[in-house]
Protein backbone atom coordinates (compact mmCIF):
# COMPACT_ATOMS: atom_id res chain seq x y z
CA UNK A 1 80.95 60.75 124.38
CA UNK A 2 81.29 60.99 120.84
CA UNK A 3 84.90 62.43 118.97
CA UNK A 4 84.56 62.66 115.64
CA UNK A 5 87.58 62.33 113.03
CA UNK A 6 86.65 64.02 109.71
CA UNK A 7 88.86 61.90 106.56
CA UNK A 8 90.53 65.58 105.18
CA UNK A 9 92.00 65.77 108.68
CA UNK A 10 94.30 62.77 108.33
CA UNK A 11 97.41 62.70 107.32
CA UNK A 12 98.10 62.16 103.55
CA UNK A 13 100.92 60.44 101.64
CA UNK A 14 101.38 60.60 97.72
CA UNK A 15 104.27 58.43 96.64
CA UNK A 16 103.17 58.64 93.22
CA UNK A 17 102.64 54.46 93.11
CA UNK A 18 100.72 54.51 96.23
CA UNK A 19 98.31 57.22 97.62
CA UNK A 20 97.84 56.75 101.34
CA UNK A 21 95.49 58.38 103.87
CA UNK A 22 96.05 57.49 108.17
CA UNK A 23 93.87 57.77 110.38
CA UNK A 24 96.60 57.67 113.01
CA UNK A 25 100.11 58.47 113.04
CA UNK A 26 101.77 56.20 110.79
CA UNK A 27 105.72 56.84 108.93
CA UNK A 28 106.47 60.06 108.14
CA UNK A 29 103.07 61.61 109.48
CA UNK A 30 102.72 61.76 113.45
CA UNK A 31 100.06 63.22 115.68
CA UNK A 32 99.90 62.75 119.45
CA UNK A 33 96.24 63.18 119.39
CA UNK A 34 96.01 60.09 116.95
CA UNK A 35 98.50 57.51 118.35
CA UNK A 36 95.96 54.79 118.13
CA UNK A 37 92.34 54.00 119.63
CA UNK A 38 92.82 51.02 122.25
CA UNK A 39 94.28 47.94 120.45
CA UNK A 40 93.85 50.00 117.17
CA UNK A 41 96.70 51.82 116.14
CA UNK A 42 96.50 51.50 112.44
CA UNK A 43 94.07 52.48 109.59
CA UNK A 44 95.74 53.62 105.99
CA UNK A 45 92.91 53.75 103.26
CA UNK A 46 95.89 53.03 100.72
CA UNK A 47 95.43 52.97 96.61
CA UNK A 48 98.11 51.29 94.56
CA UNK A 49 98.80 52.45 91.01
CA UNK A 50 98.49 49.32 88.18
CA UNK A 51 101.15 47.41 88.34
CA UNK A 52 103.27 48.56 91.67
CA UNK A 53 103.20 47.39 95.19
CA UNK A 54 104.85 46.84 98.11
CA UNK A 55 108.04 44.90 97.80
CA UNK A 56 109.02 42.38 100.24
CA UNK A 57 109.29 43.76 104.01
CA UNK A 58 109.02 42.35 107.73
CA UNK A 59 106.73 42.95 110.63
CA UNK A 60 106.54 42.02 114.16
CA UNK A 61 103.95 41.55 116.87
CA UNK A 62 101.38 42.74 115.36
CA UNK A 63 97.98 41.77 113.81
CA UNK A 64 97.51 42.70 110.55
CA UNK A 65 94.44 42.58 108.56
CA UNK A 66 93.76 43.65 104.74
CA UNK A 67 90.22 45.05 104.08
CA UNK A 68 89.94 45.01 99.53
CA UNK A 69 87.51 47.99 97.84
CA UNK A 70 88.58 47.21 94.52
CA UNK A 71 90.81 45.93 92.63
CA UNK A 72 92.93 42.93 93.31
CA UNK A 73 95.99 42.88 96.09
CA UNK A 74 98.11 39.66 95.49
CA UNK A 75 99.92 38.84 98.69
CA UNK A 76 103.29 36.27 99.30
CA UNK A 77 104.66 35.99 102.74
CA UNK A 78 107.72 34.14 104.31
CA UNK A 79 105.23 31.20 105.71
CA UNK A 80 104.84 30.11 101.69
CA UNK A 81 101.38 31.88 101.62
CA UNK A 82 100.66 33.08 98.58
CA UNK A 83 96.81 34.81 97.18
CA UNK A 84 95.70 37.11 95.45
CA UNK A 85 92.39 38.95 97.62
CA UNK A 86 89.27 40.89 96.14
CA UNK A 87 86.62 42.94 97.27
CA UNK A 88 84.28 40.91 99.83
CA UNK A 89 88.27 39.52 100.88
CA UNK A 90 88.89 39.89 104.47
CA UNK A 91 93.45 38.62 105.35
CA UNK A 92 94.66 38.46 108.31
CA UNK A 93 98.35 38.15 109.43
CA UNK A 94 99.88 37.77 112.75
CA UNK A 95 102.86 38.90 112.53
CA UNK A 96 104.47 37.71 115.86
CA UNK A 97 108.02 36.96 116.46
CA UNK A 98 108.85 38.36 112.54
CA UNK A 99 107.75 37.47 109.21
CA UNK A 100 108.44 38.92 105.68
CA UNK A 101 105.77 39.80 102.76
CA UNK A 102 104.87 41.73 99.75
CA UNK A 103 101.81 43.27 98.55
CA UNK A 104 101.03 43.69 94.75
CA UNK A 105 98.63 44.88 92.24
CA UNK A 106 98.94 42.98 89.00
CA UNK A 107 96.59 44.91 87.39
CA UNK A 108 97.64 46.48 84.15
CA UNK A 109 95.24 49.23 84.26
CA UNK A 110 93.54 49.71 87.38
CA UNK A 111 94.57 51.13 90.97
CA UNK A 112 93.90 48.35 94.13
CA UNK A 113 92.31 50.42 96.63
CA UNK A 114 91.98 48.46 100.25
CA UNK A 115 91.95 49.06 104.14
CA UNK A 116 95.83 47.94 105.60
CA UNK A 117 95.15 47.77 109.45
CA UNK A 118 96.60 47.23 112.25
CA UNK A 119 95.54 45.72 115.88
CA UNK A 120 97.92 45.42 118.66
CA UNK A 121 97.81 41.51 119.91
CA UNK A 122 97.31 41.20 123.74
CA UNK A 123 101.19 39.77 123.90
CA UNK A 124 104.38 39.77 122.16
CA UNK A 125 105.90 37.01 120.26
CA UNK A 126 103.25 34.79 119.07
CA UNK A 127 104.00 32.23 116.03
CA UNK A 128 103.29 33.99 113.03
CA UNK A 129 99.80 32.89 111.05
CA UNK A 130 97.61 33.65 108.17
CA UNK A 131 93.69 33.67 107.09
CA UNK A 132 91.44 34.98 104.80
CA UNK A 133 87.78 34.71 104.03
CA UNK A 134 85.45 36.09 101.74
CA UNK A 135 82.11 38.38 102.86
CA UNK A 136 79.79 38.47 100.48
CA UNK A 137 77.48 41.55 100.02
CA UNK A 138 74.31 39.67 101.58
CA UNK A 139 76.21 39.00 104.46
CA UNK A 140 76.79 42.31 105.23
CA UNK A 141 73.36 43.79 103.55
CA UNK A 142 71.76 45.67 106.61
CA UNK A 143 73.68 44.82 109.64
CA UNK A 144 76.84 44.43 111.07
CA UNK A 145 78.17 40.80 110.20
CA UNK A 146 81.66 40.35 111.98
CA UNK A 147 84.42 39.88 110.45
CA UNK A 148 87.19 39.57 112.85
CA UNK A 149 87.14 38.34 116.84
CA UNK A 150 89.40 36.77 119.52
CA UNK A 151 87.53 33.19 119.40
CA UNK A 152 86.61 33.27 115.48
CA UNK A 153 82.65 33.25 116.09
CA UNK A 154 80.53 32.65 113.43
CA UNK A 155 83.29 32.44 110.70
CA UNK A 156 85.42 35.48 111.71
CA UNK A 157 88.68 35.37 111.52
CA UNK A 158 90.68 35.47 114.92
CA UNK A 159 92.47 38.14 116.26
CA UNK A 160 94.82 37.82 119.00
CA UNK A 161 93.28 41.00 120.93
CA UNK A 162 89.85 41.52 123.09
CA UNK A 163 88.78 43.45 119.62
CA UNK A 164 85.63 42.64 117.08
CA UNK A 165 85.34 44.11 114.13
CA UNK A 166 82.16 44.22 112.17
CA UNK A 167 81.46 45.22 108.44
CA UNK A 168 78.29 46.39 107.11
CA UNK A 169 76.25 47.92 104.33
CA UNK A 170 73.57 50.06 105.14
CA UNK A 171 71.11 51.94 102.68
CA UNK A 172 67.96 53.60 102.83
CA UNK A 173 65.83 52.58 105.89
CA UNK A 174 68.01 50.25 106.64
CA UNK A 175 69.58 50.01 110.44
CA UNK A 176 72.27 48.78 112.15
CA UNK A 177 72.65 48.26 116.42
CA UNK A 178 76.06 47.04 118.10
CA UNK A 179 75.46 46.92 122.05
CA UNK A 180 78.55 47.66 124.15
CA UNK A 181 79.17 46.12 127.41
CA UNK A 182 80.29 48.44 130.05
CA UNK A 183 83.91 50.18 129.67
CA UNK A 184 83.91 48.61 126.36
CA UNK A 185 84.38 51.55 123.80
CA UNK A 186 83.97 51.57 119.65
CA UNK A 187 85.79 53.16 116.26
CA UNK A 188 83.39 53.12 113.70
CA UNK A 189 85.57 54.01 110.60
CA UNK A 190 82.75 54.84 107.09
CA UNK A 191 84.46 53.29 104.35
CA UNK A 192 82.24 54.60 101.59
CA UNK A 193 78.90 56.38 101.45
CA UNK A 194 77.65 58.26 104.39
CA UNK A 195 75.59 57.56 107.59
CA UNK A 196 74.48 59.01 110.65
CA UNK A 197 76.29 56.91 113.25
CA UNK A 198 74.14 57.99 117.21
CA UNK A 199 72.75 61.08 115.12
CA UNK A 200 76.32 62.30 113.75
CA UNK A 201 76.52 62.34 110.07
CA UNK A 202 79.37 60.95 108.93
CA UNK A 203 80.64 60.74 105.03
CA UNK A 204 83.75 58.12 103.17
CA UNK A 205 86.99 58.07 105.08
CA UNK A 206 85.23 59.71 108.28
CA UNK A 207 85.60 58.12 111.84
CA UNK A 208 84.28 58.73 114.86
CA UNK A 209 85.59 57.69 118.74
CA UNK A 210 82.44 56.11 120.83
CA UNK A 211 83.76 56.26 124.57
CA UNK A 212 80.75 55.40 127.64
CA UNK A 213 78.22 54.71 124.76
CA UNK A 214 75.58 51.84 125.47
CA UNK A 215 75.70 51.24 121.79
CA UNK A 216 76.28 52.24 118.07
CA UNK A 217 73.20 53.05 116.35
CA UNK A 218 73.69 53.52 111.91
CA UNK A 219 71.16 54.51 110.78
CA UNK A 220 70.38 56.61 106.93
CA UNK A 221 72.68 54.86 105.42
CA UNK A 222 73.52 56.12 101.53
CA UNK A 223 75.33 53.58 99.66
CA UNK A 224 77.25 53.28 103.05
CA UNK A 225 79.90 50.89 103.36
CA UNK A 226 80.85 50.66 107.47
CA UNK A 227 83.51 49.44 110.05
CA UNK A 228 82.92 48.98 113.77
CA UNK A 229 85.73 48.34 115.86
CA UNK A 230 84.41 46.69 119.68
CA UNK A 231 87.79 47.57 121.74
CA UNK A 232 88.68 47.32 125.61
C-alpha cells in the first residue's frame, strides 16, 4: 500500500525569520492523521532569513538530525559542540536526558534552507551525543547511500532507533532499489526535483507512506534529490 502526502498539504508556518513547512504535526499545527510515521515523528523543511536563527533551547529524548540544502546552519550546544554545517552536512543529536542548543545562519545575505528531523530513540534517557559527517554528491549520485543507522554501517551516523535513512540523487535513467524485509515499512520524503517512487510521481516537498511493500523502486529521476526512511 502506497499513501501519498502531497508538500501543499502540510502545515505551513511564516514567522517572518523562519518559513517552516511539517510534514507532521509539529507546534502550533496538529493533524491526527499526521502524528508521525513509526519512529518518525518529525520533518520541517525550515528556511532561515540572513542573519536570524534559533536562539538557545532544550530537548529531550529524542534523536535529532539536521539535513543542509543551502546555505550554512552554525550550531552550539550545551556539550561545548560548536560547527557550522553545509550542504552534503548530515548532524545528529541525541538529545536524551536534556540538552540545550541554538541554530544560526550567519549569513548576511542569504536564507539557510535545511531538513530539522526528528526520530523517536527506542528508550528514554540516554546520555546526550553529537555527530556529523559530510556526503558528498558522488556518494549519493544514483543510489541510495545511507546516511543514518542503529550500528553506524558504512560511515552512517547512529541512531538510537531500528530506523535507516538513505539519501540519494537520481537523474535521468538513473535508478534506485531499497529491499524491505517483511513488516518493515518506508517514508520516502523528495527533497528536490521529482521522481516516480513504485510508479507514483512525486515532486519537492512530496512524501509518500510505503506499508507491505517488498521494496522502493525511484526511478525518472529529474534533478531529484531523495530521502528513504527504513522504519519498524
Amino acid at each position: 500500500m502506497i499513501e501519498l502526502r502531497p508538500a501543499a498539504e502540510r502545515g505551513h508556518a511564516d514567522h517572518g525569520w523562519l518559513d517552516s513547512w511539517h510534514s507532521f504535526s509539529f507546534a502550533d499545527y496538529h493533524d491526527p492523521a499526521h502524528m508521525g510515521f513509526g519512529a518518525l515523528r518529525v520533518i520541517n523543511e525550515d528556511r532561515i532569513a540572513a542573519g536570524t536563527g534559533f536562539g538557545t533551547h532544550g530537548h529531550r529524548d529524542m534523536e535529532i538530525v539536521s539535513y543542509v540544502l543551502d546555505g550554512a546552519l552554525a550550531h552550539k550546544d550545551s556539550l561545548g559542540n560548536g560547527s557550522v554545517i553545509r550542504p552534503g552536512d548530515v548532524q545528529r543529536m541525541s538529545a536524551g536526558t536534556g540538552v540545550l542548543h541554538s541554530e544560526f545562519n550567519h549569513q548576511k545575505d542569504a536564507p539557510t534552507h535545511f531538513l530539522q528531523i526528528w526520530v523517536q530513540p527506542d528508550r528514554r534517557g540516554l546520555a546526550p551525543g553529537y555527530e556529523e559527517r559530510h556526503f558528498s554528491e558522488a556518494d549519493k549520485r544514483g543510489r541510495l547511500r545511507l546516511i543514518a543507522s542503529p550500528d553506524g554501517a558504512d560511515g552512517s551516523l547512529t541512531l538510537h532507533q531500528s530506523a535507516r535513512l538513505y539519501a540519494g540523487l537520481l537523474d535521468g535513467d538513473e535508478r534506485a532499489r531499497l529491499v524491505l524485509d517483511p513488516g518493515r515499512r518506508a517514508y520516502v520524503h523528495v527533497v528536490r526535483g521529482a521522481v516516480s517512487v513504485n510508479g507514483r510521481r512525486l515532486a519537492a516537498g512530496d512524501a509518500a507512506k510505503l506499508v507491505d511493500e517488498p521494496a522502493v523502486e525511484l526511478d525518472a529521476g529529474e534533478g531529484a534529490e531523495v530521502l528513504v526512511f527504513d522504519l519498524a
